[in-house]
N, C-alpha and C. Protein backbone atom coordinates (compact mmCIF):
# COMPACT_ATOMS: atom_id res chain seq x y z
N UNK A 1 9.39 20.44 12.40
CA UNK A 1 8.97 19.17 11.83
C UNK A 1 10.13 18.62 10.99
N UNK A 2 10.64 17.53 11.36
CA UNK A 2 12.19 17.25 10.49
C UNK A 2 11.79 16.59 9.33
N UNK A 3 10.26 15.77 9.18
CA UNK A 3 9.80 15.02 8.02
C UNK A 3 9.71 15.96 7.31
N UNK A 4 9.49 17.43 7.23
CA UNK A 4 8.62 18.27 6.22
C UNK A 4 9.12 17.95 4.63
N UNK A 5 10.54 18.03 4.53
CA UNK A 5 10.66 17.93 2.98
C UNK A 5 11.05 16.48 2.49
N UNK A 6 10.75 15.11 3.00
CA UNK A 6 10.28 14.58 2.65
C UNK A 6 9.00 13.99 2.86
N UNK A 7 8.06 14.85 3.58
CA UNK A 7 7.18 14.14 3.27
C UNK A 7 6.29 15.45 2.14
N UNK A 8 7.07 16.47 1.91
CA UNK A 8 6.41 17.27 0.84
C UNK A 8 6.69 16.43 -0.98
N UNK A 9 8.19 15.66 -0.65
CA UNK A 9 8.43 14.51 -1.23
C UNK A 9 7.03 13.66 -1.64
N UNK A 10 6.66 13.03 -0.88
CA UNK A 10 5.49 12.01 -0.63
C UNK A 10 4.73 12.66 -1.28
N UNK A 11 3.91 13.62 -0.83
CA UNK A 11 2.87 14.46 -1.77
C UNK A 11 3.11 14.50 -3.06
N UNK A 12 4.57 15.35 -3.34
CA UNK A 12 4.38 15.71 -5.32
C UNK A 12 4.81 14.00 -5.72
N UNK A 13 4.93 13.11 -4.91
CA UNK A 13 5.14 11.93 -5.75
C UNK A 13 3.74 11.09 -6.01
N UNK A 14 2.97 11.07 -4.81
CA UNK A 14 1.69 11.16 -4.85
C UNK A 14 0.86 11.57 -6.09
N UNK A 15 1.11 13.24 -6.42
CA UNK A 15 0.33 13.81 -7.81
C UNK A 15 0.75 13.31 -8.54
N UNK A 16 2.09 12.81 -8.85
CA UNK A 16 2.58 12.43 -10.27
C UNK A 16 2.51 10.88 -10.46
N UNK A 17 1.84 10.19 -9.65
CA UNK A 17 1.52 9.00 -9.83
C UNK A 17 0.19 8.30 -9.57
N UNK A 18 -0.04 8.01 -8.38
CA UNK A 18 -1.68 7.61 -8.09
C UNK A 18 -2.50 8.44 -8.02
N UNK A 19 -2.05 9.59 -7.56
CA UNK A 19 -2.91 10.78 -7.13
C UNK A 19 -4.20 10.20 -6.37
N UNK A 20 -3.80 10.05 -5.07
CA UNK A 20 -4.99 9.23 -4.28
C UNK A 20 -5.48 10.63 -3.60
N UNK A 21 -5.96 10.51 -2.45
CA UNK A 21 -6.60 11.24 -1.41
C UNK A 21 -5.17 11.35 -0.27
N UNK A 22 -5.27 12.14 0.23
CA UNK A 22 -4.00 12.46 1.52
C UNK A 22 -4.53 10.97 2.86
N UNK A 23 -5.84 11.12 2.57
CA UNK A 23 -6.27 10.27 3.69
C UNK A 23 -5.71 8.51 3.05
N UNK A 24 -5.60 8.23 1.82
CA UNK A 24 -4.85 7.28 1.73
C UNK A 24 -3.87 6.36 1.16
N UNK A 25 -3.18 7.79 1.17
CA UNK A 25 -1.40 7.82 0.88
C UNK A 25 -1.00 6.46 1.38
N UNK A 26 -1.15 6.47 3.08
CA UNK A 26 -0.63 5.46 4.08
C UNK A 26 -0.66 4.24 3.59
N UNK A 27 -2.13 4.03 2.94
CA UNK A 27 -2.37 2.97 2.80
C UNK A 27 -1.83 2.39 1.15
N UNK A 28 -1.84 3.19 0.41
CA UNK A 28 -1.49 3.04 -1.53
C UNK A 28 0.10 2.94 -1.16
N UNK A 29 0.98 3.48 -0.46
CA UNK A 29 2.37 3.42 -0.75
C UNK A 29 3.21 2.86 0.60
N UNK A 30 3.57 1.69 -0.06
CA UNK A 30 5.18 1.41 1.56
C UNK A 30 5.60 1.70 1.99
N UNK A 31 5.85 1.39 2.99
CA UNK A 31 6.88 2.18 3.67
C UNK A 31 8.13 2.17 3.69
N UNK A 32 8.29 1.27 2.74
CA UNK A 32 9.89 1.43 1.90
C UNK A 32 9.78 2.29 0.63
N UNK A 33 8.96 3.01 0.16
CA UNK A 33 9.42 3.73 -0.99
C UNK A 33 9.20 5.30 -0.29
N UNK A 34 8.62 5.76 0.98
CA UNK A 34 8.60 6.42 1.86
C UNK A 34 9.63 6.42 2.29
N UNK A 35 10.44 5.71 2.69
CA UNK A 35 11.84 5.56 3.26
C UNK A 35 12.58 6.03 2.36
N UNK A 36 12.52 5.91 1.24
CA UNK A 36 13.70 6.00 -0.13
C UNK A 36 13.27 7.61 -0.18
N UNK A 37 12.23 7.99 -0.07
CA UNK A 37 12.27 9.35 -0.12
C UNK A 37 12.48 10.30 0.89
N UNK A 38 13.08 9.83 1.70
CA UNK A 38 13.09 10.46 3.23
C UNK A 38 13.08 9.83 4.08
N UNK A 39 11.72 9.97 4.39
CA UNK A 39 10.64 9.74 5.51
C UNK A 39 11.03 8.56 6.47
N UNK A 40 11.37 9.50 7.85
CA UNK A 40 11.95 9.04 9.06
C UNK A 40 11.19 8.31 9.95
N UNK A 41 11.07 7.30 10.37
CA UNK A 41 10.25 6.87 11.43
C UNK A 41 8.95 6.59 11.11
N UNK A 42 7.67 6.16 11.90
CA UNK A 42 6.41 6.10 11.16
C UNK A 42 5.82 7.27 11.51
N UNK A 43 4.73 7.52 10.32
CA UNK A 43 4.01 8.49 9.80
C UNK A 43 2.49 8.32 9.81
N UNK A 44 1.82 9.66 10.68
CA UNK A 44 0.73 8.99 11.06
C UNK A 44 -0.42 9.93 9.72
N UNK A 45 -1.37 9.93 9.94
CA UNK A 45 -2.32 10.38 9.12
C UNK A 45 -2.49 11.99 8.96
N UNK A 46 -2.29 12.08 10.16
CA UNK A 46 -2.39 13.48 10.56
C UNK A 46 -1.68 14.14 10.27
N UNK A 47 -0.37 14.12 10.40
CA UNK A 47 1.18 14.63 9.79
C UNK A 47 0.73 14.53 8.20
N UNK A 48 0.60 13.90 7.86
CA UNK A 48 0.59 14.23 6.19
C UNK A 48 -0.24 15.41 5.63
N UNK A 49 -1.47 15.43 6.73
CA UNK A 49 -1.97 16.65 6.76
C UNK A 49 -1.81 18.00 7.02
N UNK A 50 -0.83 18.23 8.15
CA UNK A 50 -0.50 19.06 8.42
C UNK A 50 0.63 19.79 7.70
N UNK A 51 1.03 18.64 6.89
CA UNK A 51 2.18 19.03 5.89
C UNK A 51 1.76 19.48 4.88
N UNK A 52 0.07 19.36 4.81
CA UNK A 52 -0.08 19.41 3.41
C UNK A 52 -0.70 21.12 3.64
N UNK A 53 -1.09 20.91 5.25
CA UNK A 53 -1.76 22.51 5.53
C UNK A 53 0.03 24.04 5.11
N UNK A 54 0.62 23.11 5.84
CA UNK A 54 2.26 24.22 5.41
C UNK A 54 2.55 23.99 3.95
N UNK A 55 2.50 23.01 2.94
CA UNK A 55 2.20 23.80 1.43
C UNK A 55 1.87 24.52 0.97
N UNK A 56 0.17 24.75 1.72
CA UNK A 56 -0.79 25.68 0.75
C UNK A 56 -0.07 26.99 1.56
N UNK A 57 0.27 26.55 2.77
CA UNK A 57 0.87 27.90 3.29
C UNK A 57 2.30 29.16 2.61
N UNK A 58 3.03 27.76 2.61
CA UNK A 58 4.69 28.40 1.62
C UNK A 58 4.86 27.74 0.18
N UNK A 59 3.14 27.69 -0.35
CA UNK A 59 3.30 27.03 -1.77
C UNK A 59 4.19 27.87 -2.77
N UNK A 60 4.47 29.44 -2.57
CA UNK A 60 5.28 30.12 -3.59
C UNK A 60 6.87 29.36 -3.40
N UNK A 61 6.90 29.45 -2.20
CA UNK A 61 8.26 28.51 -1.89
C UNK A 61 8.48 27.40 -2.40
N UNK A 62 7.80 26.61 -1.94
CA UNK A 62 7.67 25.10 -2.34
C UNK A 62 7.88 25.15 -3.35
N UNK A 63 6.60 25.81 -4.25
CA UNK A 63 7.31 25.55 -6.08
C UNK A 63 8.14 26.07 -6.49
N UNK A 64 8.71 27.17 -6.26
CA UNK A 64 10.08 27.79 -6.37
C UNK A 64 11.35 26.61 -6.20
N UNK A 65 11.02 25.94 -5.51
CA UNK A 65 12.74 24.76 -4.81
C UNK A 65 12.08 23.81 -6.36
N UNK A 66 10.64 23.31 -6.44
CA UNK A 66 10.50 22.65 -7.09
C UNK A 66 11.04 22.65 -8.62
N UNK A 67 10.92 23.71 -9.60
CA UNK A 67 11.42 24.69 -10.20
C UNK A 67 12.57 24.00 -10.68
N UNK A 68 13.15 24.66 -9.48
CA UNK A 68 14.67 25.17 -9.63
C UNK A 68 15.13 23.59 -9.88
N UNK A 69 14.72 22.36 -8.97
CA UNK A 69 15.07 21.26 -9.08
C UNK A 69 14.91 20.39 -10.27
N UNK A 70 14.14 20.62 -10.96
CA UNK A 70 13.57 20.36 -12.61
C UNK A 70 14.24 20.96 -13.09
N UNK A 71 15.00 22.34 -13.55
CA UNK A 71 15.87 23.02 -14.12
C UNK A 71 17.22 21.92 -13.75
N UNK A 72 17.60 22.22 -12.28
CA UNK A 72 18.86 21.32 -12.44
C UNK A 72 18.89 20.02 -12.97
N UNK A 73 17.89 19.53 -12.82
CA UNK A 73 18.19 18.15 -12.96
C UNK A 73 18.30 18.02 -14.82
N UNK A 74 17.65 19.04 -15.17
CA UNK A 74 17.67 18.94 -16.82
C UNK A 74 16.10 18.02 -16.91
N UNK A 75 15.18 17.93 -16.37
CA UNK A 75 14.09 17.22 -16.31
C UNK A 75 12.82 18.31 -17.42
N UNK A 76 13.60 19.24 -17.42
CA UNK A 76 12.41 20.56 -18.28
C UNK A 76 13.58 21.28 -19.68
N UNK A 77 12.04 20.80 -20.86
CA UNK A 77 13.11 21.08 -21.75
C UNK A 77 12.23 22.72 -22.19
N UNK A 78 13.47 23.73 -22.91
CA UNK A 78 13.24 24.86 -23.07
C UNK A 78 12.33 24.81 -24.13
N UNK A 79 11.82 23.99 -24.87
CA UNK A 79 10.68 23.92 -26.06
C UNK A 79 10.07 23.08 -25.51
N UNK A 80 8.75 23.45 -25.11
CA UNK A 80 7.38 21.83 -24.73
C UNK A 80 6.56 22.31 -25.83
N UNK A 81 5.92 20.87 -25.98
CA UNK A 81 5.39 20.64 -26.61
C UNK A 81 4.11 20.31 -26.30
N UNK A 82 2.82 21.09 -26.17
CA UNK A 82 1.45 20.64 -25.69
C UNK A 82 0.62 20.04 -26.34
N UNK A 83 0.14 18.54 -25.92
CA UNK A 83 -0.45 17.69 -26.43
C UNK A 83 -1.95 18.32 -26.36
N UNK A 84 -2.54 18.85 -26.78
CA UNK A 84 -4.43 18.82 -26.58
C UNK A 84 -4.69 17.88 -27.90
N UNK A 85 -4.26 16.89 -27.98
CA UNK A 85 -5.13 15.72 -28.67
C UNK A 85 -6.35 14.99 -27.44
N UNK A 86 -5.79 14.50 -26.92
CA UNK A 86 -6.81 13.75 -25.98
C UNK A 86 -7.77 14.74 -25.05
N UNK A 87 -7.37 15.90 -25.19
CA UNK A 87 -8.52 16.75 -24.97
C UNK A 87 -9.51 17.09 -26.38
N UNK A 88 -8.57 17.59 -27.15
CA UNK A 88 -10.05 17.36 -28.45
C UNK A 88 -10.93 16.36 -28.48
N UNK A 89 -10.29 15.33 -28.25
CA UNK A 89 -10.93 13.84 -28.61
C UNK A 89 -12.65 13.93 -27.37
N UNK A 90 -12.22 14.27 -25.77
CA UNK A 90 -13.00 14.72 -25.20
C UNK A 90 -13.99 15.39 -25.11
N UNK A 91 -13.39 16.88 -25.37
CA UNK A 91 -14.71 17.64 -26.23
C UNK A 91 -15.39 17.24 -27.49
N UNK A 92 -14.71 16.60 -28.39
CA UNK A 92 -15.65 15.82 -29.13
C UNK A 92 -17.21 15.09 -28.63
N UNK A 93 -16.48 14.20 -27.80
CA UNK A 93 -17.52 13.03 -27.68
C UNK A 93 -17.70 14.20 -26.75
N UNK A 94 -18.13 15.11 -25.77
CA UNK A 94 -18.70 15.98 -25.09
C UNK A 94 -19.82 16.38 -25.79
N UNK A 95 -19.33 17.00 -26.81
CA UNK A 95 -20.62 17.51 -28.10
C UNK A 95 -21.24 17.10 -28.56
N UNK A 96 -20.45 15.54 -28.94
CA UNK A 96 -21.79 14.88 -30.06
C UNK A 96 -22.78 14.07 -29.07
């Protein structure tokens, strides 16, 4: 499959933004910002699926490249900082 790593592209850009359904990726994103990330030729419904079936398959992989690519890029800093404000705020109004 020559689309695979960009359209594994498509997916984690997918989570980190609309986070739609796989079934309608096609339809939420262009096919010019698909292009900018790869993605060769047109792309049918099914392929996104099947790409998404070889994730869950070589997901240790996958996040491993992923990882490593956040490290290089300097995108992950060695101190985070975890926000659970807007989760307190949640369980709040959960309780009362």
């Amino acid at each position: 499959m020559k689309n695979f790593i960009p359209l594994v592209k498509v997916h984690v850009n997918n989570k980190l933004t609309h986070s739609v359904s796989t079934h309608q990726i096609l339809e939420t994103y262009l096919k010019e910002a698909m292009k900018k990330l790869g993605v060769k030729g047109n792309v049918g419904e099914r392929t996104l699926y099947r790409v998404l079936e070889r994730i869950g398959e070589f997901f240790p992989i996958v996040l491993e490249r992923y990882q490593q690519f956040i490290k290089e890029s300097k995108l992950a800093d060695e101190k985070q900082i975890i926000d659970f404000s807007s989760t307190a705020w949640q369980l709040y109004a959960a309780l009362s």
